[in-house]
C-alpha atoms as a PDB file:
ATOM      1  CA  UNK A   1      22.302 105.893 271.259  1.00  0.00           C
ATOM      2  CA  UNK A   2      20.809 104.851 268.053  1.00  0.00           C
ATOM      3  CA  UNK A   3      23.481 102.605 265.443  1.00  0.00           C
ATOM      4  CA  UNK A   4      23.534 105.495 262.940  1.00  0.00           C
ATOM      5  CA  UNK A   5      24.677 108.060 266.028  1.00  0.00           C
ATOM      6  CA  UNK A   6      27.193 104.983 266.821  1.00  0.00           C
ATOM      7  CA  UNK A   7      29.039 104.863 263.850  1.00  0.00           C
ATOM      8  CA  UNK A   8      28.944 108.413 263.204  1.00  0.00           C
ATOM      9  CA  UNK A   9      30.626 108.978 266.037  1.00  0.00           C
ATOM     10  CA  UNK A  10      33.056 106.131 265.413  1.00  0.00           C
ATOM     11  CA  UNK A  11      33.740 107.508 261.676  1.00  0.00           C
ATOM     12  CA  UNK A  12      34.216 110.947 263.283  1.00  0.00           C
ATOM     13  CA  UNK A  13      36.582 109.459 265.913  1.00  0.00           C
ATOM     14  CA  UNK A  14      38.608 108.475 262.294  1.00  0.00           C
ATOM     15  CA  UNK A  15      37.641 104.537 263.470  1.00  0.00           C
ATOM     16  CA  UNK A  16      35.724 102.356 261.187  1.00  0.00           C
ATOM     17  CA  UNK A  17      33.013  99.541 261.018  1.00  0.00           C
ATOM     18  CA  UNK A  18      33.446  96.074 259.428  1.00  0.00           C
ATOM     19  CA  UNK A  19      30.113  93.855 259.419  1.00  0.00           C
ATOM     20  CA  UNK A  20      30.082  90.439 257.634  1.00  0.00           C
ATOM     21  CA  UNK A  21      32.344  91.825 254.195  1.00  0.00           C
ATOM     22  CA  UNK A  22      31.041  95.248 254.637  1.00  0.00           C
ATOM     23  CA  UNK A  23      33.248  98.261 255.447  1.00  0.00           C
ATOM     24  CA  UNK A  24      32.953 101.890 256.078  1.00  0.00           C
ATOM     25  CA  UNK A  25      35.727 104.069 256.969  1.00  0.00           C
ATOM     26  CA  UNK A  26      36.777 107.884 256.545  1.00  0.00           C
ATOM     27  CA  UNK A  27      39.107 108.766 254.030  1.00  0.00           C
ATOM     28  CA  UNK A  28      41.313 111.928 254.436  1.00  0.00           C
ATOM     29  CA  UNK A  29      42.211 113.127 251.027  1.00  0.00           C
ATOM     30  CA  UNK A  30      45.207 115.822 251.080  1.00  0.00           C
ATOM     31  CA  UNK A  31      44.358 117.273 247.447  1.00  0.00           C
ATOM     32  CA  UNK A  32      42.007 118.888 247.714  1.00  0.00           C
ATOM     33  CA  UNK A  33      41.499 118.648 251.207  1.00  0.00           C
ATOM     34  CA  UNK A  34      38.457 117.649 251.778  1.00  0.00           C
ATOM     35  CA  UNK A  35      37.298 114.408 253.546  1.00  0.00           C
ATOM     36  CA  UNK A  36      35.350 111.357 252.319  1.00  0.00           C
ATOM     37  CA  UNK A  37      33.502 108.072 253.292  1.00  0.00           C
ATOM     38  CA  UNK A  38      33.965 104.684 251.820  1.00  0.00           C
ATOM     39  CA  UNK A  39      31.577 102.044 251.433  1.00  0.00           C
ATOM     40  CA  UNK A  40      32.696  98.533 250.334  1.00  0.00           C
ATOM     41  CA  UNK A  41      31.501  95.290 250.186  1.00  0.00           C
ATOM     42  CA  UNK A  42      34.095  92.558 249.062  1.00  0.00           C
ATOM     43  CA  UNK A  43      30.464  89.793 249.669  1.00  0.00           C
ATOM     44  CA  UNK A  44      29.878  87.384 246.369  1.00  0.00           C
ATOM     45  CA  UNK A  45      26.367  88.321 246.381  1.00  0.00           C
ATOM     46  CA  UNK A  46      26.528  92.219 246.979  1.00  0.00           C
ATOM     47  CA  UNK A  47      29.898  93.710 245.763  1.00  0.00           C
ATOM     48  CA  UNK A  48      30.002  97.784 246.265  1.00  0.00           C
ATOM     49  CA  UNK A  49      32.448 100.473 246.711  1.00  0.00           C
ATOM     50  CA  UNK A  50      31.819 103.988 246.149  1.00  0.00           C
ATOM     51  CA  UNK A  51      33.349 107.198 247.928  1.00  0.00           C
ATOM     52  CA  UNK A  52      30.649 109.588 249.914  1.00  0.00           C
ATOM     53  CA  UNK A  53      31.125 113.298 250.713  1.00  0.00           C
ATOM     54  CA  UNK A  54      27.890 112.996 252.900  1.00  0.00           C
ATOM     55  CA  UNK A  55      28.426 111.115 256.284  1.00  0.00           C
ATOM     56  CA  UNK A  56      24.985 110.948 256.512  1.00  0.00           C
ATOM     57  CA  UNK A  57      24.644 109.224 252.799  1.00  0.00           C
ATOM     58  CA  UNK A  58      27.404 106.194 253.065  1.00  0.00           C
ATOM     59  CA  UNK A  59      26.226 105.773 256.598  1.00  0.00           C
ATOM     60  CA  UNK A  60      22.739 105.010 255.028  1.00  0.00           C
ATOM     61  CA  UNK A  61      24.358 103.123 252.164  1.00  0.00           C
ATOM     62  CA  UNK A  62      26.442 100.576 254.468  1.00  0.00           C
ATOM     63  CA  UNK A  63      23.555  99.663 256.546  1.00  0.00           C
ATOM     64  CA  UNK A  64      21.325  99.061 253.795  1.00  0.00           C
ATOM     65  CA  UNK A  65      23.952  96.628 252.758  1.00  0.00           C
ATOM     66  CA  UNK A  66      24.873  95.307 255.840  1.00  0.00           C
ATOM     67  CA  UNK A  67      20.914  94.051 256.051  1.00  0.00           C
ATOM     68  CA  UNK A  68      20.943  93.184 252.312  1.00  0.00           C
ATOM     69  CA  UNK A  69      23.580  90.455 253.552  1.00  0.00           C
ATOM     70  CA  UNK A  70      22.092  89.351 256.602  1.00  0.00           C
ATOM     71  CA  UNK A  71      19.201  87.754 255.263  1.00  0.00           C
END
């Protein structure tokens, strides 16, 4: 199982991931009911949080991040 098909099926699951500072998580939103995915990075060098409708998007977003920091 690749780390993307990991933590989609962790954020699915309504679990999260927290790497070095950076967070994603699903947020369930009862007006209007739709659900959401946050990104956020509380790191000095990289700070970022922004709401995704597209799993596939903040996935993408949080491990570009998480690498940004690892370096």
């Amino acid at each position: 199982m690749t780390v993307r098909q990991t933590l989609r099926q962790k954020l699915e699951l309504g679990q999260h991931e927290e790497i070095n500072e950076v967070c994603i998580c699903c947020i369930e939103r009862q007006v209007p009911r739709e659900g959401g995915y946050q990104v956020h990075s509380d790191n000095h060098k990289h700070r970022f949080s922004k709401l995704y409708y597209d799993i596939d998007k903040a996935i993408g977003k949080f491990l570009e991040i998480k690498y940004k920091l690892r370096n």
